[in-house]
N, C-alpha and C. Protein backbone atom coordinates (compact mmCIF):
# COMPACT_ATOMS: atom_id res chain seq x y z
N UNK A 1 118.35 -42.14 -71.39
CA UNK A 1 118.21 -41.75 -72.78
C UNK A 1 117.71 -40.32 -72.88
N UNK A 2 116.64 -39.63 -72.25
CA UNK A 2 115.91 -38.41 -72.17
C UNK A 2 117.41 -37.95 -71.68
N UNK A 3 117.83 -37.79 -70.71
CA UNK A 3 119.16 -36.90 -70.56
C UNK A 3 120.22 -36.81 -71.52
N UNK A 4 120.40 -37.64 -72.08
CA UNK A 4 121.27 -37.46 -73.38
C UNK A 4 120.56 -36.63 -74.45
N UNK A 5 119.31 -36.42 -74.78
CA UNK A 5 118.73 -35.91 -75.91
C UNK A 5 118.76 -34.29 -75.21
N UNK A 6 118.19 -34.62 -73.86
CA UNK A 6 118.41 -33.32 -73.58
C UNK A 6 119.62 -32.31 -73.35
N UNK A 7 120.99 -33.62 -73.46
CA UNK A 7 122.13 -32.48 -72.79
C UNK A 7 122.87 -32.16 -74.60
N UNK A 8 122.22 -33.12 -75.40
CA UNK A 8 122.31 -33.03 -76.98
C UNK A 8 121.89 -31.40 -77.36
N UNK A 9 120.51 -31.61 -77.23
CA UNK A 9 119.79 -30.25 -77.09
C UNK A 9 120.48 -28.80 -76.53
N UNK A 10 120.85 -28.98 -75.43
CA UNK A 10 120.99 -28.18 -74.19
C UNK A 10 122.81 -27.63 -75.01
N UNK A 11 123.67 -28.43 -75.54
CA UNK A 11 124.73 -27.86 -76.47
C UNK A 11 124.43 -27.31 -77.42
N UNK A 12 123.55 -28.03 -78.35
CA UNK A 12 123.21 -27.26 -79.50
C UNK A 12 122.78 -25.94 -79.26
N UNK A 13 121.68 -25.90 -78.31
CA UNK A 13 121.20 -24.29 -77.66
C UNK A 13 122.47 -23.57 -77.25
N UNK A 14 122.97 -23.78 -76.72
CA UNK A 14 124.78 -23.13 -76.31
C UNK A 14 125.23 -22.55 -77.45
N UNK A 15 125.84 -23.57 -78.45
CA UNK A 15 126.28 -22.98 -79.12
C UNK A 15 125.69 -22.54 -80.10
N UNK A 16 124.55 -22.51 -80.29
CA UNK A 16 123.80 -21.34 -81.24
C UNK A 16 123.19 -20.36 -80.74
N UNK A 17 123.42 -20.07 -79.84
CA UNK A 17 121.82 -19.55 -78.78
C UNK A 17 121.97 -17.93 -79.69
N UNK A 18 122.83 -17.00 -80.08
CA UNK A 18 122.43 -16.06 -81.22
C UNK A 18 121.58 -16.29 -81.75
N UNK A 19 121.28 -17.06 -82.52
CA UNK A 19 120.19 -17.45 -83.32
C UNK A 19 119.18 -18.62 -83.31
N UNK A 20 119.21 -19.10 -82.91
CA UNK A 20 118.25 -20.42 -82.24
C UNK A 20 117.44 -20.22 -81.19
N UNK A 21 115.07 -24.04 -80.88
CA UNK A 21 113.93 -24.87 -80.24
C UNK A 21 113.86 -26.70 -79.68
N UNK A 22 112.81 -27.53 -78.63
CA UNK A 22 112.80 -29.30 -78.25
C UNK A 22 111.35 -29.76 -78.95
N UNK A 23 111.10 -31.28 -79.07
CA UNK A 23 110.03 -32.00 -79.62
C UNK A 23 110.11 -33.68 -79.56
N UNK A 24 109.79 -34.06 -80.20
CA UNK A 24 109.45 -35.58 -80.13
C UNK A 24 109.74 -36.29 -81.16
N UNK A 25 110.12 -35.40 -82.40
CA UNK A 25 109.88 -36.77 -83.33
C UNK A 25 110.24 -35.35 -84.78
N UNK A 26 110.53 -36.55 -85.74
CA UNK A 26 110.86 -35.86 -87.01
C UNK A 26 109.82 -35.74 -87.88
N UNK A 27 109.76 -34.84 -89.09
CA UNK A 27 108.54 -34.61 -89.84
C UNK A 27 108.84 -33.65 -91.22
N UNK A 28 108.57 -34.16 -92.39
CA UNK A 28 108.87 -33.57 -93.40
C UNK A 28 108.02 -33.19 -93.93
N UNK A 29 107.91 -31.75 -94.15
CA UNK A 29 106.64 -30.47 -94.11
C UNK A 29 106.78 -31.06 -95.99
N UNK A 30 104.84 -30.77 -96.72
CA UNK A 30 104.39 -31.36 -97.27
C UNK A 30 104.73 -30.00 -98.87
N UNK A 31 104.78 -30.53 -99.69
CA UNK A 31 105.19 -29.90 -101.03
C UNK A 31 103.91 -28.95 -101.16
N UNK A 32 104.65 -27.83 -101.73
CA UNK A 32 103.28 -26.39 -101.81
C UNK A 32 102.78 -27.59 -103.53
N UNK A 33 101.35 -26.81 -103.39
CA UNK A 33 100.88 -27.15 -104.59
C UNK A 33 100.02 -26.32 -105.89
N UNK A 34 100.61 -26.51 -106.68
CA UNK A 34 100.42 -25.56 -108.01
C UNK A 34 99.26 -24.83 -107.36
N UNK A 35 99.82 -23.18 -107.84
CA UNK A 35 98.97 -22.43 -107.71
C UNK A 35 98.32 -21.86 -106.24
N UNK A 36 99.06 -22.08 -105.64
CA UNK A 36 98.58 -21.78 -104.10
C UNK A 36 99.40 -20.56 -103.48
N UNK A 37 98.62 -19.76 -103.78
CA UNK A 37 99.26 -17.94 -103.32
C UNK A 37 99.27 -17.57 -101.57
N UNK A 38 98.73 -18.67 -101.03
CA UNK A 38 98.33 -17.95 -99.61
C UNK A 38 99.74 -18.44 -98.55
N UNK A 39 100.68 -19.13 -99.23
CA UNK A 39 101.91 -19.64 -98.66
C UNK A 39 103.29 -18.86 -99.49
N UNK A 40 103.88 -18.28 -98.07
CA UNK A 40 104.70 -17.33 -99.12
C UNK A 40 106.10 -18.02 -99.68
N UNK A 41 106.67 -17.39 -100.75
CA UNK A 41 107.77 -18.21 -102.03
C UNK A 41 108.75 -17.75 -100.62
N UNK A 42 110.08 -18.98 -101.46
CA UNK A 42 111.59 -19.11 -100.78
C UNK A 42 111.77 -17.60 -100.70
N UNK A 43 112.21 -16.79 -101.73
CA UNK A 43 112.35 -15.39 -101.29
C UNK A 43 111.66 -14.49 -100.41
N UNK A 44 110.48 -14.44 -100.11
CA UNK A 44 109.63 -14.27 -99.37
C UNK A 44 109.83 -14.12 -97.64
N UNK A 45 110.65 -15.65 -97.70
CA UNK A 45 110.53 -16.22 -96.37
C UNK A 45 112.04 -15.48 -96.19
N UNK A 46 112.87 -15.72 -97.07
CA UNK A 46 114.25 -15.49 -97.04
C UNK A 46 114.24 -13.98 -96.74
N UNK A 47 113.58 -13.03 -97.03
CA UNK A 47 113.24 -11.62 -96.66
C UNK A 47 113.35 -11.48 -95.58
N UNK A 48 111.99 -12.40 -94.54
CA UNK A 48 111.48 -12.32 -93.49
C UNK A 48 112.50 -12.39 -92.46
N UNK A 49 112.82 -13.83 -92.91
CA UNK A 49 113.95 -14.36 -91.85
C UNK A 49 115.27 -13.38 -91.60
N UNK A 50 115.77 -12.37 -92.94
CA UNK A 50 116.64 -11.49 -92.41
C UNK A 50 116.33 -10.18 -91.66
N UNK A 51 114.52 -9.93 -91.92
CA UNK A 51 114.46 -8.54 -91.24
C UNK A 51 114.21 -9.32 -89.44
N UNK A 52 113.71 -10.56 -89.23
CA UNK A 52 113.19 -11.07 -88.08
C UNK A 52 114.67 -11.30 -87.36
N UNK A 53 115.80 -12.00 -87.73
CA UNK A 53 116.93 -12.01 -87.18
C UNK A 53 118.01 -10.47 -86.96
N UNK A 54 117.14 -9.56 -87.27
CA UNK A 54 118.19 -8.67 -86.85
C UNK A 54 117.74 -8.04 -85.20
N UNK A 55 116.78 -8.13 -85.03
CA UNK A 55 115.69 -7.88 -83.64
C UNK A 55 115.41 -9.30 -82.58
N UNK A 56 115.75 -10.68 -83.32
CA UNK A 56 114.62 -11.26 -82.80
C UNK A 56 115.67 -11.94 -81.16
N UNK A 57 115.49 -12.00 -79.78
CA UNK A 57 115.68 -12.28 -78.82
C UNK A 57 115.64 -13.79 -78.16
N UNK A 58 116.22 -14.51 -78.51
CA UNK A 58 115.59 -15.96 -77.91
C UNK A 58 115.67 -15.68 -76.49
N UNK A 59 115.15 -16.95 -76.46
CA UNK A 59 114.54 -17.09 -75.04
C UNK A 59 115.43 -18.14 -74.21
N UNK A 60 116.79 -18.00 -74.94
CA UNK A 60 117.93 -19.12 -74.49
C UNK A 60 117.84 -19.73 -72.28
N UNK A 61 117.48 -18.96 -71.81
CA UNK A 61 118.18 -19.17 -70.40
C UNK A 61 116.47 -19.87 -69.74
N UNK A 62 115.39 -19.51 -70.68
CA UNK A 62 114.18 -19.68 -69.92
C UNK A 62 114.02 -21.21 -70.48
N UNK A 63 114.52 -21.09 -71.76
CA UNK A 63 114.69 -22.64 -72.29
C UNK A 63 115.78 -24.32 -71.80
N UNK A 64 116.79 -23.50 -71.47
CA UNK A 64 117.66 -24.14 -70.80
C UNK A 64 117.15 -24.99 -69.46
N UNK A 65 116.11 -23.51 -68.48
CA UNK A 65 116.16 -23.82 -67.38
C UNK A 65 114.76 -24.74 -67.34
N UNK A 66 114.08 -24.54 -68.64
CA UNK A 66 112.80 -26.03 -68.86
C UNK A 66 113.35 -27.21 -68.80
N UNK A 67 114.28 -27.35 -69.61
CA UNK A 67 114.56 -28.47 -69.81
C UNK A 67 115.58 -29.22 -68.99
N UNK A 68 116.37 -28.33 -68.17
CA UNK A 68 117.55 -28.92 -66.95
C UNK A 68 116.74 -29.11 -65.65
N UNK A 69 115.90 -28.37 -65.25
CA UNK A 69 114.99 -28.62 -64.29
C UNK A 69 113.92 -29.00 -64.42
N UNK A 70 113.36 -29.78 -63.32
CA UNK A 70 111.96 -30.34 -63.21
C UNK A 70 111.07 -28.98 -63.16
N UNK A 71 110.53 -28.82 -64.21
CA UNK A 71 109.68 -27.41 -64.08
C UNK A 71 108.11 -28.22 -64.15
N UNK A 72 107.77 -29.12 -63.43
CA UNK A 72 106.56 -29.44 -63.83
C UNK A 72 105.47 -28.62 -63.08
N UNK A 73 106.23 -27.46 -61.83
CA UNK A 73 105.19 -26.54 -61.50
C UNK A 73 104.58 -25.32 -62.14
N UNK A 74 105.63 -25.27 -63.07
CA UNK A 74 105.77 -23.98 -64.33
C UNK A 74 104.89 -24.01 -65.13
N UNK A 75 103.99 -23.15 -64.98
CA UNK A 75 103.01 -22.74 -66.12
C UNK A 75 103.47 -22.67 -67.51
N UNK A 76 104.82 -22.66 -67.88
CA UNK A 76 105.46 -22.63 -69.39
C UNK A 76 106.42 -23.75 -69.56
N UNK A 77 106.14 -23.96 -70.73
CA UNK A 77 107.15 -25.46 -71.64
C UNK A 77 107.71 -24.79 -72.68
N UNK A 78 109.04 -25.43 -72.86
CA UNK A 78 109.89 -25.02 -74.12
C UNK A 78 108.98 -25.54 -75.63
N UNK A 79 109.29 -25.35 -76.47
CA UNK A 79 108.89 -25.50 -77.96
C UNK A 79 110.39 -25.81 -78.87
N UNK A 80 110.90 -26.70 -78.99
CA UNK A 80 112.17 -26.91 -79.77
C UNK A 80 111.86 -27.21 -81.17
N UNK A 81 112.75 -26.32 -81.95
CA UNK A 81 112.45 -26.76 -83.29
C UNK A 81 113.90 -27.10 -84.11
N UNK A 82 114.42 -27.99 -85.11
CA UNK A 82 115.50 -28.05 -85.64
C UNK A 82 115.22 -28.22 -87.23
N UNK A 83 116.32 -27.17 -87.74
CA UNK A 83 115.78 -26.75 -89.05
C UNK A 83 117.02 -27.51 -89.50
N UNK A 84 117.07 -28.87 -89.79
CA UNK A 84 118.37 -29.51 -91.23
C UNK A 84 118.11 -29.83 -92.28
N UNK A 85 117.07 -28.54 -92.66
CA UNK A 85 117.18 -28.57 -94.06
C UNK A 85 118.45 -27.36 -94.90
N UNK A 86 118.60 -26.97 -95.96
CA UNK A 86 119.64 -25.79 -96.40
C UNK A 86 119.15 -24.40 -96.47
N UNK A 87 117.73 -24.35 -96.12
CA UNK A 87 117.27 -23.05 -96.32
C UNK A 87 116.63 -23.02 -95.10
N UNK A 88 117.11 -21.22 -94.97
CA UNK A 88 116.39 -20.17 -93.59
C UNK A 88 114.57 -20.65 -93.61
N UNK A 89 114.47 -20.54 -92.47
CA UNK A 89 113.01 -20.47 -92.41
C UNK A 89 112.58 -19.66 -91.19
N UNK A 90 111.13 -19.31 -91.69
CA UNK A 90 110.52 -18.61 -90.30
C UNK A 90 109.27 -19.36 -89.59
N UNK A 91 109.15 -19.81 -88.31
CA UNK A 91 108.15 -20.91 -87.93
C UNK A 91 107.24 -19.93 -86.51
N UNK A 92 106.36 -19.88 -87.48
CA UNK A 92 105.02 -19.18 -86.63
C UNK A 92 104.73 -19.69 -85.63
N UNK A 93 104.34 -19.57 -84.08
CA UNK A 93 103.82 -20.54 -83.32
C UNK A 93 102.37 -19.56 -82.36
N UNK A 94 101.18 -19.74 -82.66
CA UNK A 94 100.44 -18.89 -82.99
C UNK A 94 99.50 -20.43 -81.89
N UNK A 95 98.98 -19.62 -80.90
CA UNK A 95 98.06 -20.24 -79.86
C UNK A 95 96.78 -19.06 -79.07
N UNK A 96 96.28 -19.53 -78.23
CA UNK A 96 95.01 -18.55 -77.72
C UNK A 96 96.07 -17.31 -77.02
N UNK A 97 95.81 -16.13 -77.38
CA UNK A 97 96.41 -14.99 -77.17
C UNK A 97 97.79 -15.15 -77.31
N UNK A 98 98.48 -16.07 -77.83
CA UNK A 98 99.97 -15.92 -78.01
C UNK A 98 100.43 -16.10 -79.88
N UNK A 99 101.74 -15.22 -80.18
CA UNK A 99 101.48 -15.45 -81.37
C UNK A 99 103.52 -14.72 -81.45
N UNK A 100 104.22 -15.49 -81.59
CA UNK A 100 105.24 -15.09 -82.48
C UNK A 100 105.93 -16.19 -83.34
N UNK A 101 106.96 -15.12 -84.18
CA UNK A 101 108.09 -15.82 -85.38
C UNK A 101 109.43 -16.01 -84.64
N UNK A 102 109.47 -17.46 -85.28
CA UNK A 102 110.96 -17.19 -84.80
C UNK A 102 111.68 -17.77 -85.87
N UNK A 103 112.73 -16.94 -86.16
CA UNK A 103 113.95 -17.28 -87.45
C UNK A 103 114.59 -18.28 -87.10
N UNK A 104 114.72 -19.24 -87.79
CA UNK A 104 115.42 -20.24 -87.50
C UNK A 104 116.55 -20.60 -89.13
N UNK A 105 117.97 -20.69 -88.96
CA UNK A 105 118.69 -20.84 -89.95
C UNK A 105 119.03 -22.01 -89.97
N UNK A 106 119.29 -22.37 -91.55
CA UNK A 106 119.78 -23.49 -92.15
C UNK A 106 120.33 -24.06 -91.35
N UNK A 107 120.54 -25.54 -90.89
CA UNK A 107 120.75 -26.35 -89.93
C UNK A 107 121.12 -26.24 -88.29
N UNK A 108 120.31 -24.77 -88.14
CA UNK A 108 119.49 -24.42 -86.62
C UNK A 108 119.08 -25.02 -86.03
N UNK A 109 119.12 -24.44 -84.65
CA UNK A 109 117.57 -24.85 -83.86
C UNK A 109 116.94 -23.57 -83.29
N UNK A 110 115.75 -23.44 -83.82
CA UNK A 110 114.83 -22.71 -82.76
C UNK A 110 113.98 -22.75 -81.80
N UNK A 111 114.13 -22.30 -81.15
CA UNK A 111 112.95 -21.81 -79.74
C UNK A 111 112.23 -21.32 -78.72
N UNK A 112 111.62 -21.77 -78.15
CA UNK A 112 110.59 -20.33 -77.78
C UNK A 112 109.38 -21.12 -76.16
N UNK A 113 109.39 -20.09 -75.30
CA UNK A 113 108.82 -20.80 -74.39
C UNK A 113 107.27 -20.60 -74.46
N UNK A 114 106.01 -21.49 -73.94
CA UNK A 114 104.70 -20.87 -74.32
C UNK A 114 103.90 -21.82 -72.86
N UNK A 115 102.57 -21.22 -72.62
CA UNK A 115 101.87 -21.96 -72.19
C UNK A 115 101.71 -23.17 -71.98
N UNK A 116 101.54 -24.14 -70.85
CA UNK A 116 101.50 -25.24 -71.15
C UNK A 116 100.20 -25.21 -71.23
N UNK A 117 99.36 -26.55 -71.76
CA UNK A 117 98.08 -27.37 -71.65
C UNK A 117 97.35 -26.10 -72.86
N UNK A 118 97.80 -26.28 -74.00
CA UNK A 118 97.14 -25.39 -74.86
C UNK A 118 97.49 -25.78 -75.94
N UNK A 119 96.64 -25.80 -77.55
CA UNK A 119 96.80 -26.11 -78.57
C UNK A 119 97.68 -25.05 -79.14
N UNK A 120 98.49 -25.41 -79.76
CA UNK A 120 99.52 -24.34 -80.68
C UNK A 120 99.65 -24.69 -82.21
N UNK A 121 99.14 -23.89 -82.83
CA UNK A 121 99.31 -23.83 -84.61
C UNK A 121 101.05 -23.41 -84.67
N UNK A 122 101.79 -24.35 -85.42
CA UNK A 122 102.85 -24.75 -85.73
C UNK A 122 103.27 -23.99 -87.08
N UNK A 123 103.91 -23.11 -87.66
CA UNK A 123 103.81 -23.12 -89.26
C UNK A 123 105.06 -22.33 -90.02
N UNK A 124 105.20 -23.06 -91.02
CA UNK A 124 106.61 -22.05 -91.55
C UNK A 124 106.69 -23.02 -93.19
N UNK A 125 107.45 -22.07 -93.41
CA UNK A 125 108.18 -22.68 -94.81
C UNK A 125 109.58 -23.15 -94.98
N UNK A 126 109.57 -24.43 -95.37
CA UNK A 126 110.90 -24.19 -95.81
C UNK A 126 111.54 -25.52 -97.00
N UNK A 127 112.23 -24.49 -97.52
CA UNK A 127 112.74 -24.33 -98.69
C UNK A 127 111.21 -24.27 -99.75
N UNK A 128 110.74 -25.15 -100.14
CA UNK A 128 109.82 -25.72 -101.17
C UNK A 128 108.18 -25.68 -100.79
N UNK A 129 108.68 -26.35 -99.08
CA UNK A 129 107.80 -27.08 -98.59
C UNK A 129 106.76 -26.51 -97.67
N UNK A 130 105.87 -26.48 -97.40
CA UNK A 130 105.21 -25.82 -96.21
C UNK A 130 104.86 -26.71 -95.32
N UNK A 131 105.20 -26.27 -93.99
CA UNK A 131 105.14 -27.18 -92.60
C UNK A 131 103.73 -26.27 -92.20
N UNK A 132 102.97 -27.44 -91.97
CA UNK A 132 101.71 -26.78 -90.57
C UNK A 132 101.68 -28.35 -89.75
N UNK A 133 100.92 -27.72 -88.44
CA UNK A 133 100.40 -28.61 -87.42
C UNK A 133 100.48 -28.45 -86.19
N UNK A 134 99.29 -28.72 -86.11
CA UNK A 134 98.44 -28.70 -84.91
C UNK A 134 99.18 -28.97 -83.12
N UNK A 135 99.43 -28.49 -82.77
CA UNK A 135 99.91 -29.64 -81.27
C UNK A 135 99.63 -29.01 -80.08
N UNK A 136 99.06 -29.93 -79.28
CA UNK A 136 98.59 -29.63 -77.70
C UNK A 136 99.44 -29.56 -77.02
N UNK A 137 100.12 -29.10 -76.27
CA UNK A 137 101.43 -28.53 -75.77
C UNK A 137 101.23 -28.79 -74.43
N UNK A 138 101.47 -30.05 -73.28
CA UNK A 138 101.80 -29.96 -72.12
C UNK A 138 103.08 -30.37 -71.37
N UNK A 139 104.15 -30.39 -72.10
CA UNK A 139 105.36 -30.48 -71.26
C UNK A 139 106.26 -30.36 -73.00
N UNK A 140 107.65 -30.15 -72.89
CA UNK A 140 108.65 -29.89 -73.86
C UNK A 140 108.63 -30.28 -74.94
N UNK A 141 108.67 -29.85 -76.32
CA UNK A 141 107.75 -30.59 -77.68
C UNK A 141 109.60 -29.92 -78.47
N UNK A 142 109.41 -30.96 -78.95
CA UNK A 142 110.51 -30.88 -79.76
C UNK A 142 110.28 -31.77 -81.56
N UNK A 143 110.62 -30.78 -82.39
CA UNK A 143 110.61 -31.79 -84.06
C UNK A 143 111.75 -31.37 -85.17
N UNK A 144 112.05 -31.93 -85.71
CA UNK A 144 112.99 -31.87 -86.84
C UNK A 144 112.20 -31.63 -87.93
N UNK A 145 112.66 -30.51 -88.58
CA UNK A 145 112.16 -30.43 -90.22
C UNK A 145 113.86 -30.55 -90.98
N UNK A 146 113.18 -31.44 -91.98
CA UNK A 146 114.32 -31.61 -92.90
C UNK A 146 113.14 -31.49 -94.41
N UNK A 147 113.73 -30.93 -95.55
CA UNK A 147 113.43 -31.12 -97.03
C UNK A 147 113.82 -32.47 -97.64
């Protein structure tokens, strides 16, 4: 079953790898609420995500080779993320001395390789909604955001 999700994965990364992340489980990021300025609007993000995709580099071959090989000697784990919701988003992944964005488009996947055995702040918007959370990161983390 894990090899199927992963060779699932491992296409999707293929054929997006221009623009495109693994995890565990699905999760629908929680409705902004009246009046809350410190989470930025759809346009906002929609800005971001086009100045971040004209620069931004995945990490396609370091990700591949997490997840096709036994890397359990590897100090780094993939971070998979899949965006099927209809709107661009940008998903922060912000840990002890590590900290980038990665653009992820409307029914994408993004991702990004990081430290293992370390807490990672999770965070982005999308469409409406704002996604945060927390996760301790020791081997390949993969989640679905949908609206």
């Amino acid at each position: 079953m894990k090899g199927k999700i992963i060779f699932g994965i491992c296409i999707s990364i293929l054929l997006d790898s221009c623009s495109t992340t693994y995890s565990t489980g699905t999760s629908s990021p929680s409705k902004n609420s009246p009046g809350t300025t410190s989470t930025p609007s759809v346009s906002q993000t929609e800005q971001e995500y086009n100045a971040l995709i004209k620069t931004y580099k995945p990490e396609t071959a370091d990700v591949l080779t997490d997840l096709f090989n036994d890397s359990s000697n590897s100090p780094k784990t993939s971070i998979t993320v899949t965006n099927k919701s209809r709107c661009n988003m940008v998903l922060t992944i912000t840990g002890k001395n590590y900290s980038k964005k990665i653009p992820i488009g409307a029914g994408k996947i993004g991702y990004a390789m990081v430290l293992k055995n370390q807490n990672y702040n999770l965070s982005g918007m999308v469409c409406n909604s704002v996604y945060k959370k927390t996760q301790f990161i020791s081997s390949s983390y993969s989640i679905t955001l949908s609206n």
